[in-house]
C-alpha atoms as a PDB file:
ATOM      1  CA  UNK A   1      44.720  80.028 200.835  1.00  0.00           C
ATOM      2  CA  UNK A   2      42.085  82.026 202.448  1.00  0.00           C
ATOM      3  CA  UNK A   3      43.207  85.985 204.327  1.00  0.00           C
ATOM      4  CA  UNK A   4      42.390  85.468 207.963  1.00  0.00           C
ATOM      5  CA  UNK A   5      40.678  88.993 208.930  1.00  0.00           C
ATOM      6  CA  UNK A   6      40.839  90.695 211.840  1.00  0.00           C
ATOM      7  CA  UNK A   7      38.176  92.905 212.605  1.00  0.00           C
ATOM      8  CA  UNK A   8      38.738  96.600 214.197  1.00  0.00           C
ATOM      9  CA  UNK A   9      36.536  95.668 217.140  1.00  0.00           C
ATOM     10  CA  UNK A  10      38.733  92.400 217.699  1.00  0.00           C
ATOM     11  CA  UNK A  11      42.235  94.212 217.317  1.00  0.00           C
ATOM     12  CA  UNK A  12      41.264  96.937 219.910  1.00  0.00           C
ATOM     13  CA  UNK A  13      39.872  94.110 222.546  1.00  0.00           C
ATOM     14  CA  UNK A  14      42.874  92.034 221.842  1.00  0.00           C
ATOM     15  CA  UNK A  15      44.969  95.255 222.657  1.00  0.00           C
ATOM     16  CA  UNK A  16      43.271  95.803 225.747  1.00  0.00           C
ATOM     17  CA  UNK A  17      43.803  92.476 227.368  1.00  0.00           C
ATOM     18  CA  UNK A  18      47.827  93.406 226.478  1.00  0.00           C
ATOM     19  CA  UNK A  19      47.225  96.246 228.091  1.00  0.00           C
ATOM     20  CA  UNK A  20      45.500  94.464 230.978  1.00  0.00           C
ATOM     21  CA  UNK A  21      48.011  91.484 231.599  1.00  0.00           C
ATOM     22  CA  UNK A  22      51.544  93.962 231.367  1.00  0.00           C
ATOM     23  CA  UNK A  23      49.423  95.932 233.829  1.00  0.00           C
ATOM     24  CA  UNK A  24      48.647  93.323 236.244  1.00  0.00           C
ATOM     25  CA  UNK A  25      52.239  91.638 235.539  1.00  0.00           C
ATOM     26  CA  UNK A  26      53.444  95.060 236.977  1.00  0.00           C
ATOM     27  CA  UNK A  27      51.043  95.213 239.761  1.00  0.00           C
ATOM     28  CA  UNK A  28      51.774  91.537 240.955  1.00  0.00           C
ATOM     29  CA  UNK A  29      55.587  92.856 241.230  1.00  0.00           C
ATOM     30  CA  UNK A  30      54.904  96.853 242.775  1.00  0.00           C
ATOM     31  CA  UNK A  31      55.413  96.003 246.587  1.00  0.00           C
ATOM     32  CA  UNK A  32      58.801  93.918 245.647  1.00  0.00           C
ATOM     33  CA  UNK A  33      59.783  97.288 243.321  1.00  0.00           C
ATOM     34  CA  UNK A  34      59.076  99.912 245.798  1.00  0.00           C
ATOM     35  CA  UNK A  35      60.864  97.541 248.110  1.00  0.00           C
ATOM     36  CA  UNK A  36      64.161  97.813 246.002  1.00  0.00           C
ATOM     37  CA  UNK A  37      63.809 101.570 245.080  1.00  0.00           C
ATOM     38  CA  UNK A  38      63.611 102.354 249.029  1.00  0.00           C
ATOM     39  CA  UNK A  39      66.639 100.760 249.474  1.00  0.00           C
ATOM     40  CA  UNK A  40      68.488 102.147 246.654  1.00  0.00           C
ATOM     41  CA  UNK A  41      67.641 105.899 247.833  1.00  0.00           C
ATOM     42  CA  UNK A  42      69.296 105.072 251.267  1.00  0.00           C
END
């Protein structure tokens, strides 16, 4: 059975679209999180 290799170049990129979807996943929910933490302060 052949090794699959991953090359440095491809293991930082594919860490950076990670990166890049838990950041927008986080965006997409920051108005409906401010939201709550606005009323929890009250």
């Amino acid at each position: 059975m052949n090794d699959i290799r991953i090359t440095p170049a491809a293991q930082v990129i594919g860490l950076l679209t990670l990166i890049a979807a838990l950041l927008a996943a986080v965006g997409a929910q920051l108005p409906e999180l401010q939201r709550y933490l606005k009323i929890k302060g009250m």
